[in-house]
N, C-alpha and C. Protein backbone atom coordinates (compact mmCIF):
# COMPACT_ATOMS: atom_id res chain seq x y z
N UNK A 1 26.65 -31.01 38.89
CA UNK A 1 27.17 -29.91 39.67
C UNK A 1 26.78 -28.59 39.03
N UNK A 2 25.47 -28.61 38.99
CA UNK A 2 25.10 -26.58 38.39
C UNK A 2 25.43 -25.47 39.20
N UNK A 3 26.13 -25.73 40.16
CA UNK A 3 26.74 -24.58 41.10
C UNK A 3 28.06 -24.29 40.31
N UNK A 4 28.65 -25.31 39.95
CA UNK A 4 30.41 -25.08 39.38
C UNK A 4 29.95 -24.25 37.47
N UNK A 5 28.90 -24.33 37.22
CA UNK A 5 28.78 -24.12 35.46
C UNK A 5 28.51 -22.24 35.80
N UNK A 6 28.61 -22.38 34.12
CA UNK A 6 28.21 -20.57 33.97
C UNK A 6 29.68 -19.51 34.08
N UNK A 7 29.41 -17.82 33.88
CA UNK A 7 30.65 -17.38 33.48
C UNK A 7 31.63 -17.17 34.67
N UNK A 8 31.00 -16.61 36.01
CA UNK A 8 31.49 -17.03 36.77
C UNK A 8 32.96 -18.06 36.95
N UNK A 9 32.26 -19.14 37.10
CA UNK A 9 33.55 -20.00 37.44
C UNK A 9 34.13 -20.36 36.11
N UNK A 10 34.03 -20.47 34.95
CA UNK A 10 34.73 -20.56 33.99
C UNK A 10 35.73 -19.37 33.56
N UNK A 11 35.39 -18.21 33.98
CA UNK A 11 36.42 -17.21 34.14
C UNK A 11 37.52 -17.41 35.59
N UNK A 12 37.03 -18.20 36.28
CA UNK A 12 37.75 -18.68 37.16
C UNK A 12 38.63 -19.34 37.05
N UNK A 13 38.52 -20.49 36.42
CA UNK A 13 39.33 -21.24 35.71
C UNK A 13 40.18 -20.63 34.83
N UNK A 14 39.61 -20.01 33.94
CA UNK A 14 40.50 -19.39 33.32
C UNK A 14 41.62 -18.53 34.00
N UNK A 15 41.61 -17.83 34.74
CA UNK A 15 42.27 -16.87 35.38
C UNK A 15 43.28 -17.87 36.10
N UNK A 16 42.81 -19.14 36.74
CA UNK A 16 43.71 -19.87 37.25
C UNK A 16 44.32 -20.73 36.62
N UNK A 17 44.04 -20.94 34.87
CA UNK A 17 45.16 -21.70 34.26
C UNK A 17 45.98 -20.34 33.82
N UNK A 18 45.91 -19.32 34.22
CA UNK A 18 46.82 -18.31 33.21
C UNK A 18 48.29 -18.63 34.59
N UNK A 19 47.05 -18.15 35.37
CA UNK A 19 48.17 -17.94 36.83
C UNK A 19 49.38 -19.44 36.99
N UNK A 20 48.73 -20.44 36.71
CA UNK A 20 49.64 -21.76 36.22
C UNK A 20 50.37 -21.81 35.71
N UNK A 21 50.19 -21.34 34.14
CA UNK A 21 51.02 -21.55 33.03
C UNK A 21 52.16 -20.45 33.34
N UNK A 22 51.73 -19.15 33.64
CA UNK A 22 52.83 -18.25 33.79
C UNK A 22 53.94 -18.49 34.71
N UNK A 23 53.50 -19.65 35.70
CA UNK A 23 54.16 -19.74 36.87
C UNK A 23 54.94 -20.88 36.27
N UNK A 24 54.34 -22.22 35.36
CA UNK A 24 55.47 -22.65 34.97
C UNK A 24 56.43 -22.63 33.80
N UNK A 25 56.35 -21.24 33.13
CA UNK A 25 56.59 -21.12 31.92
C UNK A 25 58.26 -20.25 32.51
N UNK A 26 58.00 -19.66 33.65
CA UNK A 26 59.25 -19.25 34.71
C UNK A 26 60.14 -20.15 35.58
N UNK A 27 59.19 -21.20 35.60
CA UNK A 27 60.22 -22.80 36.39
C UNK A 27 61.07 -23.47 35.21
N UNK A 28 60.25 -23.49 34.33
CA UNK A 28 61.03 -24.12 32.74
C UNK A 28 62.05 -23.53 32.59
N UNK A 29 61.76 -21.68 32.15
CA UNK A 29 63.20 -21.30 31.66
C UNK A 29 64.12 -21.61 32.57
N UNK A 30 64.35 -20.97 34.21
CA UNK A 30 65.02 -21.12 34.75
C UNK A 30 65.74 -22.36 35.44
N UNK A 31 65.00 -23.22 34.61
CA UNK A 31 65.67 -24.97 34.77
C UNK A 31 66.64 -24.80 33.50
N UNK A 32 65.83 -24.29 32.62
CA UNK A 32 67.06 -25.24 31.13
C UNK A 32 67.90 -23.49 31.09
N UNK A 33 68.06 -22.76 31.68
CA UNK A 33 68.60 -21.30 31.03
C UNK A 33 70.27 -21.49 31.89
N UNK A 34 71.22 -21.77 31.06
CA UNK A 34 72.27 -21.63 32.00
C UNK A 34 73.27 -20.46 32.46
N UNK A 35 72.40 -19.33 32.29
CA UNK A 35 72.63 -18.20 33.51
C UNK A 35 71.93 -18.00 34.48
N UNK A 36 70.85 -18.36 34.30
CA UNK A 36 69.92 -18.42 35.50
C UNK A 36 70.61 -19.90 36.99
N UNK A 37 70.73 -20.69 36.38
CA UNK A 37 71.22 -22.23 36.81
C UNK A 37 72.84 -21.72 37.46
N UNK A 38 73.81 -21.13 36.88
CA UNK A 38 75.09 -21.19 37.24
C UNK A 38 75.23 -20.33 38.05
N UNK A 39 74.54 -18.65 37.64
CA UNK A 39 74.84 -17.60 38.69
C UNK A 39 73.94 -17.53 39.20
N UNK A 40 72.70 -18.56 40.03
CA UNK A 40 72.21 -18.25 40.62
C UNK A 40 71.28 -17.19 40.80
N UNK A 41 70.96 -16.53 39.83
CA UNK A 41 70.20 -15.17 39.56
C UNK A 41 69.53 -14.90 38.48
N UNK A 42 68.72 -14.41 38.17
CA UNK A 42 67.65 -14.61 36.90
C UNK A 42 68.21 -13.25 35.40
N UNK A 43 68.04 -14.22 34.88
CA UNK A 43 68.69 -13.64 33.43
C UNK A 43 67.36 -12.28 33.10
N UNK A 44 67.88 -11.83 31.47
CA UNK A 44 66.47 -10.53 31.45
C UNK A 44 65.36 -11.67 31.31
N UNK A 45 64.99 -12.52 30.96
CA UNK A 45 63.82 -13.50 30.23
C UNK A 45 63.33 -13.94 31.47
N UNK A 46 64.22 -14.51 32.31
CA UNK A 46 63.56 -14.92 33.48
C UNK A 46 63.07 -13.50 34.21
N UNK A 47 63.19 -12.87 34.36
CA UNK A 47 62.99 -11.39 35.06
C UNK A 47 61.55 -11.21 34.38
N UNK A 48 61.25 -11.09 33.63
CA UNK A 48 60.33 -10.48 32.28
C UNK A 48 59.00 -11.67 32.65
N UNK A 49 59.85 -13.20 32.73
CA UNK A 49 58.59 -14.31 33.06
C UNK A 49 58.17 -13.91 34.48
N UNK A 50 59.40 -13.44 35.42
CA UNK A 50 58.67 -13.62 36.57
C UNK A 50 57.66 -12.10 36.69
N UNK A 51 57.79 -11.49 36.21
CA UNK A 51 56.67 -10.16 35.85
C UNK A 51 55.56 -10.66 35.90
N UNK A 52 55.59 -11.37 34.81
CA UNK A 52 54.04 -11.74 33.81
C UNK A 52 53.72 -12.74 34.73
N UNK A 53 54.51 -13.51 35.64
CA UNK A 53 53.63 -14.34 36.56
C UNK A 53 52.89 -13.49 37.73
N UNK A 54 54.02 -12.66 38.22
CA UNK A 54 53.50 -11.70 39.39
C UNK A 54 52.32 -10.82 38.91
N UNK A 55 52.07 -10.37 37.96
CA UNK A 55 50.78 -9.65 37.58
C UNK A 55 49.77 -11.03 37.32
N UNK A 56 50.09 -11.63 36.72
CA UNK A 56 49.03 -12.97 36.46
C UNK A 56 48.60 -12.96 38.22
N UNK A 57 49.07 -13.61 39.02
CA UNK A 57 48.93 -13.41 40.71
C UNK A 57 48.00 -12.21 40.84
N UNK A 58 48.01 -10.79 40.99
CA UNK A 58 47.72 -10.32 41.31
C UNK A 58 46.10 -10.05 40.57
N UNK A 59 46.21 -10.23 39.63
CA UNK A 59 44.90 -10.05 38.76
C UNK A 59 43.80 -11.22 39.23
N UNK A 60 44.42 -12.48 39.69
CA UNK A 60 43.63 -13.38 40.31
C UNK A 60 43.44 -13.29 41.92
N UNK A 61 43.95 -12.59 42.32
CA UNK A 61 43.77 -11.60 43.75
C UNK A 61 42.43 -10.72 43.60
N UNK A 62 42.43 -9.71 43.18
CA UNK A 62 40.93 -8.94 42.21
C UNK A 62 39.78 -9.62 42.56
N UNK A 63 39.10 -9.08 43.32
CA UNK A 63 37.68 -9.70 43.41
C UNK A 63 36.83 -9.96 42.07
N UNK A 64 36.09 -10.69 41.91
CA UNK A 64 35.79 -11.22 40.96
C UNK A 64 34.42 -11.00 40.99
């Protein structure tokens, strides 16, 4: 597959494991965080993860 190699799509990848990890590094806390879990509403940490996911998103939006 020499269409998928080169910097291109490996910055691709990259950009889409960031966009991953950030997205589940915000499902984690807000599973084990029990203010997030009881009141239903996101603590400062979860607030702060869901940032860094929403810019992660948007940066992989960005034409490339």
């Amino acid at each position: 597959m020499p269409e998928n190699t080169g910097p291109a799509p490996s910055e691709h990848r990259v950009e889409d494991a960031t966009l991953q990890y950030a997205y589940s590094m915000f499902i984690q806390h807000t599973v084990a965080c029990a203010q997030c879990r009881t009141e239903g509403m996101d603590c400062v940490a979860a607030g702060e993860l869901r940032q860094e996911y929403r810019a992660a998103k948007e940066r992989a939006k960005q034409p490339r």
